[in-house]
N, C-alpha and C. Protein backbone atom coordinates (compact mmCIF):
# COMPACT_ATOMS: atom_id res chain seq x y z
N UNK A 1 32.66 26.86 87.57
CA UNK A 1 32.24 26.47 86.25
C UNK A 1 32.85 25.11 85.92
N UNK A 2 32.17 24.50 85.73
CA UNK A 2 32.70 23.02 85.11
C UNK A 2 33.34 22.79 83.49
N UNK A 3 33.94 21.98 84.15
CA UNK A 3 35.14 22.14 82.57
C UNK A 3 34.41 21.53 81.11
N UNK A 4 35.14 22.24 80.44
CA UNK A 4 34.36 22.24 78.90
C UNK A 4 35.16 20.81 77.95
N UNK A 5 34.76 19.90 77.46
CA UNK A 5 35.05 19.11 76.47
C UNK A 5 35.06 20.21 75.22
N UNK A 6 36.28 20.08 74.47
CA UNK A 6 36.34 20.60 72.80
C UNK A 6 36.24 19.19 72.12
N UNK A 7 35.01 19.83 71.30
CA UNK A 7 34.57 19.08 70.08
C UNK A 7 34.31 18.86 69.26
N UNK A 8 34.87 18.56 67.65
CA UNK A 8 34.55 18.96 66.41
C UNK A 8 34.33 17.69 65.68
N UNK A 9 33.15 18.24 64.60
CA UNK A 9 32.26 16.95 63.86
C UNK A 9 32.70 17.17 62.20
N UNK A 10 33.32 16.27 61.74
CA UNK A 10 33.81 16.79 60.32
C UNK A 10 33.18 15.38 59.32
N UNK A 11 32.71 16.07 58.05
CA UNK A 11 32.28 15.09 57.25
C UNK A 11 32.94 15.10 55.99
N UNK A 12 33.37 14.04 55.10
CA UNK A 12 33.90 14.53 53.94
C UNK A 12 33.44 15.92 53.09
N UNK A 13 32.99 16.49 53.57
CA UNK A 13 32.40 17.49 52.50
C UNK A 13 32.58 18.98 53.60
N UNK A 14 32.49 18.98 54.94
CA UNK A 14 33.03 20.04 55.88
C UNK A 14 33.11 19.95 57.27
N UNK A 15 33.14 20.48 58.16
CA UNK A 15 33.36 20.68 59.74
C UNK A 15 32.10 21.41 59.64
N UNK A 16 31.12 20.09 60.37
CA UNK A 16 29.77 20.74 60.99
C UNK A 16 29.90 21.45 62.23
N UNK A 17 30.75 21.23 63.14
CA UNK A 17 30.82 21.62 64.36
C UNK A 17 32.31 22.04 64.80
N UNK A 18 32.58 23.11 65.64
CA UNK A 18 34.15 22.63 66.03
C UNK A 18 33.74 23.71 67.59
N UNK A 19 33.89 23.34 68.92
CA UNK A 19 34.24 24.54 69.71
C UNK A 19 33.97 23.28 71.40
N UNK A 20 33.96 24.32 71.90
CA UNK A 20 33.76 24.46 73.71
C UNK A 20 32.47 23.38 73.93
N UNK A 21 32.17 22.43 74.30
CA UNK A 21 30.81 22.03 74.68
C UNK A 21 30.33 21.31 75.92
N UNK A 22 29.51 21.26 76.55
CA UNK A 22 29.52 20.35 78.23
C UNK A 22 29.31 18.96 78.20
N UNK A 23 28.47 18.25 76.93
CA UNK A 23 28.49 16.91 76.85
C UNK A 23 28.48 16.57 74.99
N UNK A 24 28.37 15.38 74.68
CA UNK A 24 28.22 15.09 73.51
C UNK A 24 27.58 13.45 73.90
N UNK A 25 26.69 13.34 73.21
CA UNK A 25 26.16 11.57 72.98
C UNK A 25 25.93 11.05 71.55
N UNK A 26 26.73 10.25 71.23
CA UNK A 26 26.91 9.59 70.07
C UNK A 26 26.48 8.51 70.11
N UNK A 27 26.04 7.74 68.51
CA UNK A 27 25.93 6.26 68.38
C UNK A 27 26.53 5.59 67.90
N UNK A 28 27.60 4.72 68.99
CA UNK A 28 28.28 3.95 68.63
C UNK A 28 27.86 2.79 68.46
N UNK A 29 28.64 1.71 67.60
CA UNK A 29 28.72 0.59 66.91
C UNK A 29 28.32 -0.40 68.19
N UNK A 30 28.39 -0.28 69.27
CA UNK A 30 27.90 -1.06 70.15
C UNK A 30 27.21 -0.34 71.27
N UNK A 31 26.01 0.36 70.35
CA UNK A 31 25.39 1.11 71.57
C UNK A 31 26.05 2.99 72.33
N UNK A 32 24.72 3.63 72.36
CA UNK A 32 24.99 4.74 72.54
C UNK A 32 25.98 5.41 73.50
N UNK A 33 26.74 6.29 73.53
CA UNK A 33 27.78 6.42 74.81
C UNK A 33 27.53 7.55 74.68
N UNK A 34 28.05 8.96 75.78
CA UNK A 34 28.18 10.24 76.53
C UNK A 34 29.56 10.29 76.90
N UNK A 35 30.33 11.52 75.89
CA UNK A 35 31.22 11.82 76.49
C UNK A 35 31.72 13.18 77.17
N UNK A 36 32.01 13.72 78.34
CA UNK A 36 32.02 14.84 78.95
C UNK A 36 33.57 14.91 79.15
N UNK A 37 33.83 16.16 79.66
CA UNK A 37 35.55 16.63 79.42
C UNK A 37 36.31 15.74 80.64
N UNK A 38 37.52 15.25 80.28
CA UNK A 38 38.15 14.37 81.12
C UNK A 38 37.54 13.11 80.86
N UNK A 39 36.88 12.98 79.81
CA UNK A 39 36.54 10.72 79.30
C UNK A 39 37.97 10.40 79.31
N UNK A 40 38.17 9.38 79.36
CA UNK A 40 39.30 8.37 79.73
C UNK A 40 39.32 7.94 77.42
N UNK A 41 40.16 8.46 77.37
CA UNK A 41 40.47 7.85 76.03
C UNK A 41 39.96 6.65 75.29
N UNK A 42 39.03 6.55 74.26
CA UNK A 42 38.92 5.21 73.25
C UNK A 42 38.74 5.54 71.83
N UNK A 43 39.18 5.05 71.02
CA UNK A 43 38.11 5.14 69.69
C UNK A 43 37.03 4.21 69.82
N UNK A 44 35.95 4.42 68.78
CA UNK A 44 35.07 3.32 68.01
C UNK A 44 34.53 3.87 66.83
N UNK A 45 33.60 2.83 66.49
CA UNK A 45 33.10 3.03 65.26
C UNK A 45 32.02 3.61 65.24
N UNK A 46 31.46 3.76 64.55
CA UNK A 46 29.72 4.70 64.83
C UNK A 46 28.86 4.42 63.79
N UNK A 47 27.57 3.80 64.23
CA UNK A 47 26.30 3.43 63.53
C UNK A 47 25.55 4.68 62.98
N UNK A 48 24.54 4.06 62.39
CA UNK A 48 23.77 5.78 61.78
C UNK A 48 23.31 6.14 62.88
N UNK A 49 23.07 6.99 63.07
CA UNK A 49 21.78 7.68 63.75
C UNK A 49 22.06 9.12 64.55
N UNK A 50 21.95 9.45 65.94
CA UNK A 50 22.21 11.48 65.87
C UNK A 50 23.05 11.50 66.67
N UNK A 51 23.44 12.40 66.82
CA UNK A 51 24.71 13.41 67.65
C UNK A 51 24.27 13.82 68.10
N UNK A 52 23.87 14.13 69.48
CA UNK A 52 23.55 15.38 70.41
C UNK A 52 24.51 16.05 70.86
N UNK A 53 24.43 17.17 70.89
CA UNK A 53 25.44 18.05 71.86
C UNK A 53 24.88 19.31 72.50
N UNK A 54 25.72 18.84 73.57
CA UNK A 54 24.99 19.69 75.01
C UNK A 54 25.58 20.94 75.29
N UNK A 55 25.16 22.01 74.90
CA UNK A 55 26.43 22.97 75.54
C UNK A 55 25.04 24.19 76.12
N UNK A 56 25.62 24.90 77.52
CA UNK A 56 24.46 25.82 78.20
C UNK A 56 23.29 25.54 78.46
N UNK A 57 22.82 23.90 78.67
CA UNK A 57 21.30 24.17 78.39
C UNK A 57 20.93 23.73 77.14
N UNK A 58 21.07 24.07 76.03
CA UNK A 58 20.74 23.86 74.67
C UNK A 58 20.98 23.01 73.97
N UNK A 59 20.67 22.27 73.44
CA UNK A 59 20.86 20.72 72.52
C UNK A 59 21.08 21.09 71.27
N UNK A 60 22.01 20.82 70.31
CA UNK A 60 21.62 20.80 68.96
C UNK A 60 22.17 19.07 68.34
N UNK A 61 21.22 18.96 67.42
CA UNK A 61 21.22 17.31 67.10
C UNK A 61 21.72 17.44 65.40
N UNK A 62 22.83 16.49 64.90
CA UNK A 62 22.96 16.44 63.58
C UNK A 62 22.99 14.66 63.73
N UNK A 63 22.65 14.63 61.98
CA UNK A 63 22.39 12.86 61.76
C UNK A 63 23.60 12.46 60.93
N UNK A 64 24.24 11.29 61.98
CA UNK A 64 25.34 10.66 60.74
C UNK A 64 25.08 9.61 60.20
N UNK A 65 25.49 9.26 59.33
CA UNK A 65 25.52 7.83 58.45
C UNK A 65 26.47 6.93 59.29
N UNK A 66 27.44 7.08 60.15
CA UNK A 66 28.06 6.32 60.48
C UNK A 66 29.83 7.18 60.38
N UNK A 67 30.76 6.30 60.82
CA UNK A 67 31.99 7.45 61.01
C UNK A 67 32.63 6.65 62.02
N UNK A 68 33.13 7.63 63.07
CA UNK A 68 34.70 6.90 63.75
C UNK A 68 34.44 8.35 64.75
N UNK A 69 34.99 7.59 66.06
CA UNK A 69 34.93 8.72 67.39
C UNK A 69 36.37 8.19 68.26
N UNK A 70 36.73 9.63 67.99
CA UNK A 70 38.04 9.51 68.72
C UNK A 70 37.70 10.27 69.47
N UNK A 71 38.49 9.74 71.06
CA UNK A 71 38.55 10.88 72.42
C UNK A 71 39.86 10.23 72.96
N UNK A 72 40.51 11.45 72.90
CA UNK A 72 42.19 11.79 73.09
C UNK A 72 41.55 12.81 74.28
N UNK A 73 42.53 12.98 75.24
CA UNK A 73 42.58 13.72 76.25
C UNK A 73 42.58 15.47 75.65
N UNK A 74 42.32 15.90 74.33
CA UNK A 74 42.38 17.05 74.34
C UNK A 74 41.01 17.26 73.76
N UNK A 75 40.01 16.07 73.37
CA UNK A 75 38.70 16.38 73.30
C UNK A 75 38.01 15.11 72.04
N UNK A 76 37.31 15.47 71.95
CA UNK A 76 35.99 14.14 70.92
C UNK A 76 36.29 15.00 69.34
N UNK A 77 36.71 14.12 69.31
CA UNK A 77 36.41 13.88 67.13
C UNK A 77 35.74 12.99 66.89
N UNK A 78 34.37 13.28 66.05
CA UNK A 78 34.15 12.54 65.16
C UNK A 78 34.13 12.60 64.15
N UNK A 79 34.33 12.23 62.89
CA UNK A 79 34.49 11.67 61.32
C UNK A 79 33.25 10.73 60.77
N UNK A 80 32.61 11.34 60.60
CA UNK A 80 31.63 11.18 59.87
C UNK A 80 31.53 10.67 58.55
N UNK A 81 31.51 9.25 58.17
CA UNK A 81 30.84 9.27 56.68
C UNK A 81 30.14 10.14 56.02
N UNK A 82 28.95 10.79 56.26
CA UNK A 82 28.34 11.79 56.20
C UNK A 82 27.45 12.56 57.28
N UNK A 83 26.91 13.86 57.17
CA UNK A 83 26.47 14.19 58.43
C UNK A 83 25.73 15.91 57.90
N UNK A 84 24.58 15.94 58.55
CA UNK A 84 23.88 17.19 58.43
C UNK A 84 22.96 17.41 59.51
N UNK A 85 22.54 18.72 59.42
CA UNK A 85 22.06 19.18 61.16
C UNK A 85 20.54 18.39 61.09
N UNK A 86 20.34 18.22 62.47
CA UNK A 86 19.16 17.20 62.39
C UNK A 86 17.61 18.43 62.53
């Protein structure tokens, strides 16, 4: 089994997401990136547009306004200006 990225999506108003997942693709401030478990650490900033996340097969997509993506070796945060399921 291939290893799981933990990943939680929080907006001022709640935690849309928090658990176990196999990929995540965000839109960052300079263009879209994919991060899977073991990414090599960065922040950035994040443009509007969707979140995908990959877990089993199954996609679920929420839309942010924009926010901040941290990946620390224990998994992807993003912080969301705002954010709801797409």
């Amino acid at each position: 089994m291939a290893d799981k990225l933990h990943f939680s999506l929080v907006s001022p108003e709640r935690e849309l997401y928090a658990g176990e997942v196999d990929q995540v693709d965000a839109p960052g401030s300079e263009g879209d990136f994919g991060v899977l478990a073991g990414h090599a650490p960065f922040m950035t900033a994040l443009r509007e547009g969707e979140v995908t996340v990959h877990n089993g097969g199954a996609t679920t997509k929420y839309r942010i306004e924009g926010g901040f993506a941290d990946v620390t070796p224990e998994g992807l945060t993003i912080l969301a200006e705002s954010a709801v399921a797409a």
